[in-house]
Every structure is written in structure tokens, then in C-alpha cells.
N, C-alpha and C. Protein backbone atom coordinates (compact mmCIF):
# COMPACT_ATOMS: atom_id res chain seq x y z
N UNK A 1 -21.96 -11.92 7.37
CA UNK A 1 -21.68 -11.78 8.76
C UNK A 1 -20.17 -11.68 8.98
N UNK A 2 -19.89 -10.67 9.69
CA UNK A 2 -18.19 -10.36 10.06
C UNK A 2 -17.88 -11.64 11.15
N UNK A 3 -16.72 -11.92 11.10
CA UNK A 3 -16.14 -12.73 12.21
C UNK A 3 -15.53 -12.41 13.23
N UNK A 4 -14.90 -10.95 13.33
CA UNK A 4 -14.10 -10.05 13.60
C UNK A 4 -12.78 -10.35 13.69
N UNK A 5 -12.37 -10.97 12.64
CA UNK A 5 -11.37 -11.29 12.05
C UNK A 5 -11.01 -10.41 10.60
N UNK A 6 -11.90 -9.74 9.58
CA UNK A 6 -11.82 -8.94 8.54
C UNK A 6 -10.55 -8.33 8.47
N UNK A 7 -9.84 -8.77 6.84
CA UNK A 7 -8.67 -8.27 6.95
C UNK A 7 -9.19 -7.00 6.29
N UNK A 8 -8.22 -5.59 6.73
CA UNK A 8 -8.59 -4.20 6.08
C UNK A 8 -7.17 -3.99 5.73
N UNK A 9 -7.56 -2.50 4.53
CA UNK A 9 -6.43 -2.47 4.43
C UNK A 9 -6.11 -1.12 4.62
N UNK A 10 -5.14 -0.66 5.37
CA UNK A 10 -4.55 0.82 5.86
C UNK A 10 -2.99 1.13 5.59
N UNK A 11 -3.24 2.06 5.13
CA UNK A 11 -1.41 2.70 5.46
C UNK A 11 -0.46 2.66 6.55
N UNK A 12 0.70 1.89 6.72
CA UNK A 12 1.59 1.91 7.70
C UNK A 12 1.92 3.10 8.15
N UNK A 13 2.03 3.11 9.16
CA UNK A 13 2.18 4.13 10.36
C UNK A 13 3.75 4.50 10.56
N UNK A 14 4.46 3.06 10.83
CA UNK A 14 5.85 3.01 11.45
C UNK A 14 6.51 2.91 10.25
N UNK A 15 6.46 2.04 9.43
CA UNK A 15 7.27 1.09 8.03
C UNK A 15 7.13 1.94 6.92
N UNK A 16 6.97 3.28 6.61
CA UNK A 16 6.48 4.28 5.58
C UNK A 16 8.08 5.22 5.52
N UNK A 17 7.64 5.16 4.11
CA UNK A 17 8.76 5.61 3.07
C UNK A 17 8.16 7.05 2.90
N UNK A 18 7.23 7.59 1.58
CA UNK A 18 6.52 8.30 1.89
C UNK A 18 5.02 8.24 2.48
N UNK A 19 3.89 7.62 2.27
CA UNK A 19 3.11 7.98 3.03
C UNK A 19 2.25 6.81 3.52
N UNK A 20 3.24 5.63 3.16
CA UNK A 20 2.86 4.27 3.89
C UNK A 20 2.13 3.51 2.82
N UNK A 21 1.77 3.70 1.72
CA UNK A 21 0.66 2.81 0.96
C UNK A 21 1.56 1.58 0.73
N UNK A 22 2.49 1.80 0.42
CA UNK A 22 3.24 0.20 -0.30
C UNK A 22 3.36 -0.63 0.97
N UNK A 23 3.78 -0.40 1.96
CA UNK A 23 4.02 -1.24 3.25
C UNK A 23 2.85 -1.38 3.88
N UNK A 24 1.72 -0.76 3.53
CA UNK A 24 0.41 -1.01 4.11
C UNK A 24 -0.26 -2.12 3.43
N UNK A 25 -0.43 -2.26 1.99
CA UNK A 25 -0.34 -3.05 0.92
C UNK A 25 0.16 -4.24 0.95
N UNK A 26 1.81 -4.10 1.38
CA UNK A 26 2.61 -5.69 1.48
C UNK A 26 2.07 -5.78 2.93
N UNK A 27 1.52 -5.52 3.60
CA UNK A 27 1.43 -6.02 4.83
C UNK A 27 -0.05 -6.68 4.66
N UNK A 28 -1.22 -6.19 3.89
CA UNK A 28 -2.69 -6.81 3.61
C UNK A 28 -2.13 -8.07 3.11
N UNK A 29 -1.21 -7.83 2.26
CA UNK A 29 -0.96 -9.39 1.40
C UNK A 29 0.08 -10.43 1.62
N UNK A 30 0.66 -9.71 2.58
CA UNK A 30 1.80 -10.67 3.56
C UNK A 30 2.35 -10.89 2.44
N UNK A 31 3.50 -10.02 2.37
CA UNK A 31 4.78 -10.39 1.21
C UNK A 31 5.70 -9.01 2.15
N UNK A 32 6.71 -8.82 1.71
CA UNK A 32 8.08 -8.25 1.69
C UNK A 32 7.42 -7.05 1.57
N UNK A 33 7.56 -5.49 2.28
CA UNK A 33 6.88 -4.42 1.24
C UNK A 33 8.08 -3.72 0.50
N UNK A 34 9.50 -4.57 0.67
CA UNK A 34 10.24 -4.06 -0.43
C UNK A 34 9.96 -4.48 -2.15
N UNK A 35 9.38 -5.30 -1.79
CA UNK A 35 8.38 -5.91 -3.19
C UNK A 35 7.57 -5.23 -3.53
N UNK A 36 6.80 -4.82 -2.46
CA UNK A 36 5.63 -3.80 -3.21
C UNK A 36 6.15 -2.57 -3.58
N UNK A 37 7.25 -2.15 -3.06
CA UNK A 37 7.80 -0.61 -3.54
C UNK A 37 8.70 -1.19 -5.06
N UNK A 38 9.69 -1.81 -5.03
CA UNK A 38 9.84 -2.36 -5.95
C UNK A 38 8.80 -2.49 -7.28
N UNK A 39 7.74 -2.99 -7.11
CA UNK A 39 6.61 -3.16 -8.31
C UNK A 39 6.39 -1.70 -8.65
N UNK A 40 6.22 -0.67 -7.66
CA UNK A 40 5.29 0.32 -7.55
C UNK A 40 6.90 1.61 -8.52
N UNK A 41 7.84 1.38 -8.31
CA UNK A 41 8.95 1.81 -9.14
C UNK A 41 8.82 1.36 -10.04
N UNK A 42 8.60 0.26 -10.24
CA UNK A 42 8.95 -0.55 -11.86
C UNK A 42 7.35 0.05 -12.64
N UNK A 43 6.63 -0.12 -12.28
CA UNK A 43 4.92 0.48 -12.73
C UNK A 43 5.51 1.83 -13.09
N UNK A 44 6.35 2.26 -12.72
CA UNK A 44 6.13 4.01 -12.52
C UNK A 44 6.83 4.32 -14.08
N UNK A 45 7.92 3.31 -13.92
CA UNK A 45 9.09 3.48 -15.27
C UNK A 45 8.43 2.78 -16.20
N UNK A 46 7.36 1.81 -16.26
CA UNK A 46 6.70 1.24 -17.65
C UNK A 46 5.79 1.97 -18.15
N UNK A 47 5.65 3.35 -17.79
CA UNK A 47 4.41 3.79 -18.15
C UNK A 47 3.04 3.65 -17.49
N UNK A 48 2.57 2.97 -16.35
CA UNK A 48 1.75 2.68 -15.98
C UNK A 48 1.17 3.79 -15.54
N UNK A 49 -0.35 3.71 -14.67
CA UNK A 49 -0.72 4.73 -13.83
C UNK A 49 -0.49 4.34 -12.44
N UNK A 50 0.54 3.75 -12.08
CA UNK A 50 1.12 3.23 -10.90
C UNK A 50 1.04 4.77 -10.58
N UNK A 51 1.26 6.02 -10.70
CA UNK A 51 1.59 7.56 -10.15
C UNK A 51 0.50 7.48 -9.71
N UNK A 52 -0.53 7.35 -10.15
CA UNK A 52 -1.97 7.86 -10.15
C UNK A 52 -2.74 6.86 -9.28
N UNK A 53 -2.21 5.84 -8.96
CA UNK A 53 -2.99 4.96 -8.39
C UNK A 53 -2.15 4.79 -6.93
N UNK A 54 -1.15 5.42 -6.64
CA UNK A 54 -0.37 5.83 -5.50
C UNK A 54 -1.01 6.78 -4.99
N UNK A 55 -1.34 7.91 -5.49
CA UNK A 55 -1.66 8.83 -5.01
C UNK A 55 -3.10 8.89 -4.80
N UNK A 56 -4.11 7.90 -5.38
CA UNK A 56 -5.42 7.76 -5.00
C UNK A 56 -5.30 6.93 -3.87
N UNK A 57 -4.30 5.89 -3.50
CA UNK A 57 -4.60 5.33 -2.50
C UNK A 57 -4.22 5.98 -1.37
N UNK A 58 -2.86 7.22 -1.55
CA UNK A 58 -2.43 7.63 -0.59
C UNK A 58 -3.61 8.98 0.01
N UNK A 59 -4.80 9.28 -0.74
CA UNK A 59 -5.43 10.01 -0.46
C UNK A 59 -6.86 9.04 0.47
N UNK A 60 -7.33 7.95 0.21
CA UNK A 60 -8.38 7.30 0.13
C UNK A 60 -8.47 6.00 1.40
N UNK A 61 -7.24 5.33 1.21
CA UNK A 61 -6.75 4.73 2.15
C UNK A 61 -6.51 5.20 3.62
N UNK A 62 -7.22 4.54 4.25
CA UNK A 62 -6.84 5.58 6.33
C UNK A 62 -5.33 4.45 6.78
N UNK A 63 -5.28 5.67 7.07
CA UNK A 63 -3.72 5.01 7.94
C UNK A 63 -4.37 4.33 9.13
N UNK A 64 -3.24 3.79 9.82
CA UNK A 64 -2.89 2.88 10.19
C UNK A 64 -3.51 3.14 11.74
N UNK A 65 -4.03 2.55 12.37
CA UNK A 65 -4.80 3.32 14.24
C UNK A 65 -3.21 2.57 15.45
């Protein structure tokens, strides 16, 4: 049963760099979203599929109403 309280999670609208996922992200998890861009740079330079998992969210994820 919903409470209508459900946290979701969407792409920032206003706070977007390119297409809002990291600030949409730090904002679901209440942290800094210079942290989350931060991680999401550092993922990118370790080899990760941080690329690939940016761009699935930036496709999959609904922005922000």
C-alpha cells in the first residue's frame, strides 16, 4: 500500500549539468549532487560502465514534472 509519500526518482529539471541524472540521483539520496557528479567522473576514469549507466539512466529515467 502507497502512503503517498513514495520517494521516486527523476532527473532535475533546474540543477542539470547535462541532462540532470546526477542531481536527480543526489537529490533521491539527499547528499551534495556535486558528489554524485564527482563519483560519476571518477567511475568514468576507473574504467567503469559509469558511461553506460549514465546514459541508460539519462534515457530511462523521466525528468523532473
Amino acid at each position: 500500500m502507497s502512503n503517498g509519500n513514495t520517494k521516486r526518482l527523476y532527473r532535475s529539471e533546474d540543477d542539470r549539468m547535462i541532462a540532470g541524472v546526477c542531481a536527480g540521483l543526489a537529490e533521491y539520496v539527499d547528499i551534495d549532487p556535486t558528489i554524485v557528479r564527482l563519483l560519476f567522473v571518477l567511475g568514468m576514469f576507473a574504467g567503469g560502465a559509469t558511461f553506460w549507466a549514465y546514459l541508460v539512466m539519462m534515457m530511462v529515467v523521466p525528468e523532473e514534472r
